[in-house]
PDB file of N, CA and C in Angstrom:
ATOM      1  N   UNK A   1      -2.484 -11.536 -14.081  1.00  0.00           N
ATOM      2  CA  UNK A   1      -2.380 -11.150 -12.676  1.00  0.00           C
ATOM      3  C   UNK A   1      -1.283 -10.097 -12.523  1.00  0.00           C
ATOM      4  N   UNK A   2      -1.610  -8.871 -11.495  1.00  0.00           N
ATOM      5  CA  UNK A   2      -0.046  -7.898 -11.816  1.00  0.00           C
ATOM      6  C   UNK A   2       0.975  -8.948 -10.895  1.00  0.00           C
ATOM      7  N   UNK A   3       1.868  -8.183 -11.598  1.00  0.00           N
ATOM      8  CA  UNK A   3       3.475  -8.883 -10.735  1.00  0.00           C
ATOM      9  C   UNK A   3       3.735  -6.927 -10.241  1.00  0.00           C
ATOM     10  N   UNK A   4       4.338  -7.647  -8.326  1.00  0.00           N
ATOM     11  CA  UNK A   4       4.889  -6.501  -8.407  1.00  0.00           C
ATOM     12  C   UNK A   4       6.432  -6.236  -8.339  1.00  0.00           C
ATOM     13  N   UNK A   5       6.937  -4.753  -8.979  1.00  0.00           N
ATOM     14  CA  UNK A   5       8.016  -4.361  -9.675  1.00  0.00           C
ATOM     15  C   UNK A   5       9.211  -5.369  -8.536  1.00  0.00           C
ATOM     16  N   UNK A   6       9.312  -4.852  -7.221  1.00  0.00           N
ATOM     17  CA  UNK A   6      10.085  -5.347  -6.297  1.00  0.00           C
ATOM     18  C   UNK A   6       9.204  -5.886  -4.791  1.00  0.00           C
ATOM     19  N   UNK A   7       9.704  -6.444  -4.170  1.00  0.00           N
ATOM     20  CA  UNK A   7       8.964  -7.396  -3.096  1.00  0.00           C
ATOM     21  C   UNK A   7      10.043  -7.510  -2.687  1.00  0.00           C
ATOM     22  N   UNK A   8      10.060  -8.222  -1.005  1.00  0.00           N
ATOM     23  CA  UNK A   8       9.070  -7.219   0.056  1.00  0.00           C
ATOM     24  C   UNK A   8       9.045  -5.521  -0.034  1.00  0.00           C
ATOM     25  N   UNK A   9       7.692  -5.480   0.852  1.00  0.00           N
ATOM     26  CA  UNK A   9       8.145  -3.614   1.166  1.00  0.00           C
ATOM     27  C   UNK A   9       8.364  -3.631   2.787  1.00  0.00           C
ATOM     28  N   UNK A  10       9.222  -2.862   3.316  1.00  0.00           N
ATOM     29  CA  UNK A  10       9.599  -2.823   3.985  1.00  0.00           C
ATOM     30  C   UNK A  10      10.317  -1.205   4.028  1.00  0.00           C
ATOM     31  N   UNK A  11       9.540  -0.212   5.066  1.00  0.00           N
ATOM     32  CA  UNK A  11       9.964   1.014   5.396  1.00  0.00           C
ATOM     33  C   UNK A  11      10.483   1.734   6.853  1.00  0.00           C
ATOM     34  N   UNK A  12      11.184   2.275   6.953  1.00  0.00           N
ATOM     35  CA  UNK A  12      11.366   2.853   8.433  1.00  0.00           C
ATOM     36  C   UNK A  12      10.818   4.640   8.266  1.00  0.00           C
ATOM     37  N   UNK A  13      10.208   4.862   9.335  1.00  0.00           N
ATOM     38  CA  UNK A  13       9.977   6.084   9.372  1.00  0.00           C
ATOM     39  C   UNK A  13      10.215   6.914  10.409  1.00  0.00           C
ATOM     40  N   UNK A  14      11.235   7.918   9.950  1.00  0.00           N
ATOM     41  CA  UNK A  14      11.618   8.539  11.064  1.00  0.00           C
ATOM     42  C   UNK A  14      10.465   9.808  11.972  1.00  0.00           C
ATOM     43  N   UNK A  15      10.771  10.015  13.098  1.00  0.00           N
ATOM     44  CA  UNK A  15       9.905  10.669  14.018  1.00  0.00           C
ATOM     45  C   UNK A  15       9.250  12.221  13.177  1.00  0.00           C
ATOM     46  N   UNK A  16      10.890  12.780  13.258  1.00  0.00           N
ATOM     47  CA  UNK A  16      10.736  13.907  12.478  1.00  0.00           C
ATOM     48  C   UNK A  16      10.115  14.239  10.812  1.00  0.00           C
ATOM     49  N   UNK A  17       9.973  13.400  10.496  1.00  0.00           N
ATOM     50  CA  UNK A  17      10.241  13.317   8.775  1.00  0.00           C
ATOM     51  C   UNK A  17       8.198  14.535   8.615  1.00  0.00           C
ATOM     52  N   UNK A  18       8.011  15.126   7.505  1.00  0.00           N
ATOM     53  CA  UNK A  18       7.022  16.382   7.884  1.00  0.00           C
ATOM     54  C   UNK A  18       5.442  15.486   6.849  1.00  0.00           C
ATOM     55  N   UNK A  19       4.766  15.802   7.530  1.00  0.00           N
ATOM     56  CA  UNK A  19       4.014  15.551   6.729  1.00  0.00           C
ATOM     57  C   UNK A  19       3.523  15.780   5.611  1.00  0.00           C
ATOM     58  N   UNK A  20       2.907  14.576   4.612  1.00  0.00           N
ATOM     59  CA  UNK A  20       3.087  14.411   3.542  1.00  0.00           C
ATOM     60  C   UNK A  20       4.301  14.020   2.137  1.00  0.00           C
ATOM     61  N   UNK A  21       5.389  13.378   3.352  1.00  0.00           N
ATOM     62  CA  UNK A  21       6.807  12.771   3.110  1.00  0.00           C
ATOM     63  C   UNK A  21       6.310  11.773   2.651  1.00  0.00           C
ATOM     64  N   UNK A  22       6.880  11.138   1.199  1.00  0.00           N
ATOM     65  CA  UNK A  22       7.086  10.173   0.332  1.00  0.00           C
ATOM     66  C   UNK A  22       7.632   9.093   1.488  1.00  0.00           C
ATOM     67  N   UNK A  23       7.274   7.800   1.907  1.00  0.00           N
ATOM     68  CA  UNK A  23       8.006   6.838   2.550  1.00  0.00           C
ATOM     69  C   UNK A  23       8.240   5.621   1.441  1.00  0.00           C
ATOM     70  N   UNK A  24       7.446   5.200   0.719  1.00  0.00           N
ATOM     71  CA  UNK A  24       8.069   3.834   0.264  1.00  0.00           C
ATOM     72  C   UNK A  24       6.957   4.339  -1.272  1.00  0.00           C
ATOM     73  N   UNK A  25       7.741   4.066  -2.276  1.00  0.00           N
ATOM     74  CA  UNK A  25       6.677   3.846  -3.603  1.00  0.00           C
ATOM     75  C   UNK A  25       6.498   2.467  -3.987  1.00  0.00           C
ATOM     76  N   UNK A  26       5.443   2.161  -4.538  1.00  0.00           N
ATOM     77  CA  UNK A  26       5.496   0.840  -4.918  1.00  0.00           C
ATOM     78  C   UNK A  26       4.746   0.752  -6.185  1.00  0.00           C
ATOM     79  N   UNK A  27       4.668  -0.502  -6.882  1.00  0.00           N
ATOM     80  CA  UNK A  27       4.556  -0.181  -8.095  1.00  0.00           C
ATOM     81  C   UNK A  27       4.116  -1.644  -8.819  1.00  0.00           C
ATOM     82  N   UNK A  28       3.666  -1.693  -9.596  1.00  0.00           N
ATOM     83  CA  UNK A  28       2.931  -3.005 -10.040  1.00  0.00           C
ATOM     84  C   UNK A  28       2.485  -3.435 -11.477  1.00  0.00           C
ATOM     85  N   UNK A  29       2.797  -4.397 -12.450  1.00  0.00           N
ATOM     86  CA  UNK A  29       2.907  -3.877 -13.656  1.00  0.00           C
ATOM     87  C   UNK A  29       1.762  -5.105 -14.113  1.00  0.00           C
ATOM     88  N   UNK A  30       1.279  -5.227 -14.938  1.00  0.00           N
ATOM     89  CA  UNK A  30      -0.197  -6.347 -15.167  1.00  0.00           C
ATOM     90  C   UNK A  30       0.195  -6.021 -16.937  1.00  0.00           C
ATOM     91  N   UNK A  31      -0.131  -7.505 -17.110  1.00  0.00           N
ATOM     92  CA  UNK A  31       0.417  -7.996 -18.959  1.00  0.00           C
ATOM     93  C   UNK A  31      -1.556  -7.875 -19.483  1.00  0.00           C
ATOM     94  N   UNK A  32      -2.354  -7.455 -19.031  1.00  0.00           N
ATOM     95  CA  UNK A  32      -3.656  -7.293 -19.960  1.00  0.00           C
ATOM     96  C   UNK A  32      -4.081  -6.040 -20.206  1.00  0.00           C
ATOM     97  N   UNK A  33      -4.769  -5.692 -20.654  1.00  0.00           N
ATOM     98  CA  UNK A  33      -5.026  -4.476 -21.205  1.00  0.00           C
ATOM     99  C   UNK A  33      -6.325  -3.898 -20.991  1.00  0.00           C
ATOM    100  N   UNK A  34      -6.436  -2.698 -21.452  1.00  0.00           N
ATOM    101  CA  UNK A  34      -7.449  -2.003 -21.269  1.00  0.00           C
ATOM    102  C   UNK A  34      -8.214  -2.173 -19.458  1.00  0.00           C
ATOM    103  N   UNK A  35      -9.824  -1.989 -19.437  1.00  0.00           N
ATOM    104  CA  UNK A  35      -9.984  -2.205 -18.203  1.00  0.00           C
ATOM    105  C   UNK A  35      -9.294  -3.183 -16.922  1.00  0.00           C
ATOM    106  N   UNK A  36      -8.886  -4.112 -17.881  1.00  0.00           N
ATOM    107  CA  UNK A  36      -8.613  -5.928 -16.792  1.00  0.00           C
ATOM    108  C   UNK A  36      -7.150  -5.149 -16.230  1.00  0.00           C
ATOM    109  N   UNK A  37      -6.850  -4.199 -17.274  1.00  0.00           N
ATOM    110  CA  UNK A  37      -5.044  -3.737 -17.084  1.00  0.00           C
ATOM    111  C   UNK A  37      -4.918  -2.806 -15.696  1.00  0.00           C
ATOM    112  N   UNK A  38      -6.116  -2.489 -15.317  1.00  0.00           N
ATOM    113  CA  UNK A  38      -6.438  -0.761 -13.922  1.00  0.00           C
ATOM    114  C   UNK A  38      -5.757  -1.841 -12.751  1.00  0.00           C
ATOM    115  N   UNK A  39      -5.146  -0.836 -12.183  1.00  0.00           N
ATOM    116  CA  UNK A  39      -4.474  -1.730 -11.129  1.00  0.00           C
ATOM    117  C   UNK A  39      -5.115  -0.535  -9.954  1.00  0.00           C
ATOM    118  N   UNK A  40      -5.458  -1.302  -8.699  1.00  0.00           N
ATOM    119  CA  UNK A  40      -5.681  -0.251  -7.397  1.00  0.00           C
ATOM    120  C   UNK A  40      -4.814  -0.645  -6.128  1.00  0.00           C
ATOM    121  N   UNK A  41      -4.504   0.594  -5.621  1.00  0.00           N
ATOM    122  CA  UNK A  41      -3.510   0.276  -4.607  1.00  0.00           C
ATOM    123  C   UNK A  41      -4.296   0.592  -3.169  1.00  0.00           C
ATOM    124  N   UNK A  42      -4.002   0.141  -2.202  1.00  0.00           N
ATOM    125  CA  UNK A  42      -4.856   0.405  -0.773  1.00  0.00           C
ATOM    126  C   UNK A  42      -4.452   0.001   0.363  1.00  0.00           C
ATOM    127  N   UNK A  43      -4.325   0.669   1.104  1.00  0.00           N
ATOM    128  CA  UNK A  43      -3.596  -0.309   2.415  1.00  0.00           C
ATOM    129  C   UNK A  43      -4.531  -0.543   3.489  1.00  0.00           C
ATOM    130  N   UNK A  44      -3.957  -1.683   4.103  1.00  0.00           N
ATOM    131  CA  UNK A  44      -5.021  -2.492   4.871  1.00  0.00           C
ATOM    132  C   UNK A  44      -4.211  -2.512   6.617  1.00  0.00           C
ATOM    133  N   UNK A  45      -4.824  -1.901   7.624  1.00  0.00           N
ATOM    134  CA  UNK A  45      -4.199  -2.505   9.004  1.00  0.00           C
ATOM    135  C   UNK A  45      -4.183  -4.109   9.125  1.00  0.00           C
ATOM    136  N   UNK A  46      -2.964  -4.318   9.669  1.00  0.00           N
ATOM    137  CA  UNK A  46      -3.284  -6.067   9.850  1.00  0.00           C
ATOM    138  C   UNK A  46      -3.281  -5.772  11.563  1.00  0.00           C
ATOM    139  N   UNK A  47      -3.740  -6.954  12.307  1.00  0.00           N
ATOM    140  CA  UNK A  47      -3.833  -6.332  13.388  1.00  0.00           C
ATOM    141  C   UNK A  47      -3.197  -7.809  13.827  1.00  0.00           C
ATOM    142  N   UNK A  48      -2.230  -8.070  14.978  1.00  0.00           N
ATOM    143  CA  UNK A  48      -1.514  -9.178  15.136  1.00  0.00           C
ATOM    144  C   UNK A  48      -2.857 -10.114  16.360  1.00  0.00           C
ATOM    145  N   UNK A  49      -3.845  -9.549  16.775  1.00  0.00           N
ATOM    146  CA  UNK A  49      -4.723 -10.060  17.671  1.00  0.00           C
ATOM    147  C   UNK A  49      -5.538 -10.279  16.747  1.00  0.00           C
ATOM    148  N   UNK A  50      -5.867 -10.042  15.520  1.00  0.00           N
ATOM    149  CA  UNK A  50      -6.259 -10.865  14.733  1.00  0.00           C
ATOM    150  C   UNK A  50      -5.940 -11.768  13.828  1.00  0.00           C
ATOM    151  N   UNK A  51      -4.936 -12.317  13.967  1.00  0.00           N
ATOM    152  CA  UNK A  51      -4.184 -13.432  13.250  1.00  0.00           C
ATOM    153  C   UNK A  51      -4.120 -13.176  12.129  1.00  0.00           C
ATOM    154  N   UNK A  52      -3.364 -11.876  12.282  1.00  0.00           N
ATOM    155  CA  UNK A  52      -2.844 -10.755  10.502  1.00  0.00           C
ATOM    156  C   UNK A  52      -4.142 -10.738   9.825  1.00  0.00           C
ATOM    157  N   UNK A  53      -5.698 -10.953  10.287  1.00  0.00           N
ATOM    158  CA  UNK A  53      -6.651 -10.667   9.263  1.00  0.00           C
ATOM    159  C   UNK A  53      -6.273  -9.091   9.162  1.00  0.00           C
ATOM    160  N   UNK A  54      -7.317  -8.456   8.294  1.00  0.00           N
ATOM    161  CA  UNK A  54      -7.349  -6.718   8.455  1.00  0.00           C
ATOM    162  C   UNK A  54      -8.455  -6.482   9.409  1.00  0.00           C
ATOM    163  N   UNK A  55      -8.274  -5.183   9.811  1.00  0.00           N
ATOM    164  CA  UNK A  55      -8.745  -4.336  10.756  1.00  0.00           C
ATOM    165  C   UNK A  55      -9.980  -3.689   9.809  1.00  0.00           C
ATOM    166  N   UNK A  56     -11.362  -3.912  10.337  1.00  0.00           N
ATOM    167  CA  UNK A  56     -12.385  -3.153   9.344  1.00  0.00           C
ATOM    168  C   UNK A  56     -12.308  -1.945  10.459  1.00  0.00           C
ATOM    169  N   UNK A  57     -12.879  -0.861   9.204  1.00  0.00           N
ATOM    170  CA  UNK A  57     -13.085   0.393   9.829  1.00  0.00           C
ATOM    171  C   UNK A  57     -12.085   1.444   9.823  1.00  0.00           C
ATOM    172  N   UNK A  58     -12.456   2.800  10.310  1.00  0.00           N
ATOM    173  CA  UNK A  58     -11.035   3.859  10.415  1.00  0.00           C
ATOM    174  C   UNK A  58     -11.087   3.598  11.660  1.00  0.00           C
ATOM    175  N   UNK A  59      -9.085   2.602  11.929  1.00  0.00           N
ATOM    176  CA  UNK A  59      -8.559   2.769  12.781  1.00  0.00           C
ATOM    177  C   UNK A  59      -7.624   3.903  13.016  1.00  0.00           C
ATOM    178  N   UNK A  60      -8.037   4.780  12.277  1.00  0.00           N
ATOM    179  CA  UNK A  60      -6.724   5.923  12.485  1.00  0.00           C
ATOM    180  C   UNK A  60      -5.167   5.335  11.968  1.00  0.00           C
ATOM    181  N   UNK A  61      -5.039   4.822  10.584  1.00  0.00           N
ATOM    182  CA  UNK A  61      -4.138   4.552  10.503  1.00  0.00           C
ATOM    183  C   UNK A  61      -3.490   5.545   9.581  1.00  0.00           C
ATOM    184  N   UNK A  62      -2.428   5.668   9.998  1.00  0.00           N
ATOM    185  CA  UNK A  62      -1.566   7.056   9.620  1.00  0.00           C
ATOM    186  C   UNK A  62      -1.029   7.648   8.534  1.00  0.00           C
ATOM    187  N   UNK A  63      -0.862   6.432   7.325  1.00  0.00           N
ATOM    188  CA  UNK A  63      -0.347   6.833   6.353  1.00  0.00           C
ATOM    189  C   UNK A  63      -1.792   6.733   5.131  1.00  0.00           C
ATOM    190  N   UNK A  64      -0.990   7.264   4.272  1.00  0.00           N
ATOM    191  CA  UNK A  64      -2.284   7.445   2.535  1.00  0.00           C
ATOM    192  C   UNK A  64      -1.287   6.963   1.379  1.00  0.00           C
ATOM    193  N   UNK A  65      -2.234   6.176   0.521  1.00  0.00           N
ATOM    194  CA  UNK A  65      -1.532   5.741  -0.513  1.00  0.00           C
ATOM    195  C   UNK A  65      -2.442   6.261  -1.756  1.00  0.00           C
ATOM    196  N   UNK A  66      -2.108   6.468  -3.036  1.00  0.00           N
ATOM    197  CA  UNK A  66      -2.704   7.084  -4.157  1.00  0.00           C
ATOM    198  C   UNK A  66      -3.143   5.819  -4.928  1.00  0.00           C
ATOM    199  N   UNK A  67      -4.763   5.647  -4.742  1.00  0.00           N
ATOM    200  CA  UNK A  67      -5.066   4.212  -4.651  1.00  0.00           C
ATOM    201  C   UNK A  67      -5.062   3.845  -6.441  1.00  0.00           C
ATOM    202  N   UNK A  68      -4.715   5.235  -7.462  1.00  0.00           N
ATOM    203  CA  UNK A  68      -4.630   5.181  -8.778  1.00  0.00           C
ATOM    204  C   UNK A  68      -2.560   4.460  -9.469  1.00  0.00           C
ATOM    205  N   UNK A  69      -2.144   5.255  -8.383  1.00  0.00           N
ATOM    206  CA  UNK A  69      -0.329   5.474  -9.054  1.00  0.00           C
ATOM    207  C   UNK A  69       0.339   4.543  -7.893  1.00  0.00           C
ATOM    208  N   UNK A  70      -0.261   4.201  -6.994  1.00  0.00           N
ATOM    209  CA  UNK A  70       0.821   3.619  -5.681  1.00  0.00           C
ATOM    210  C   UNK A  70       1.600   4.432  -4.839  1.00  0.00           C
TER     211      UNK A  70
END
């Protein structure tokens, strides 16, 4: 199973900051190899009116993660 590097994530983002600004890296390391070893990264809206399930669909959520590197 991966373990990840550090836990929680937790970011602030300022108003100004320009797009395509680095906010938080994250990172994840898995003890098997070859295919079982591919790790994917993805972010999910939680939506608090849904009792933290995720949000299906594009809600227009604002940030991108590199679903290969984190």
């Amino acid at each position: 199973a991966p373990i990840f590097v550090s836990t929680p994530f937790q970011a602030t983002v300022l108003e100004n900051v320009p797009l395509g600004y680095s906010v938080l890296h994250i990172q994840a390391v898995d003890a098997d190899s070859g295919e079982n070893a591919r790790l994917e990264y993805k972010l999910i809206e939680m939506a608090p009116s849904t009792g933290g399930a995720p949000v299906a669909g594009d809600s227009g959520f604002p940030f991108q993660i590199n679903n290969s590197t984190g």
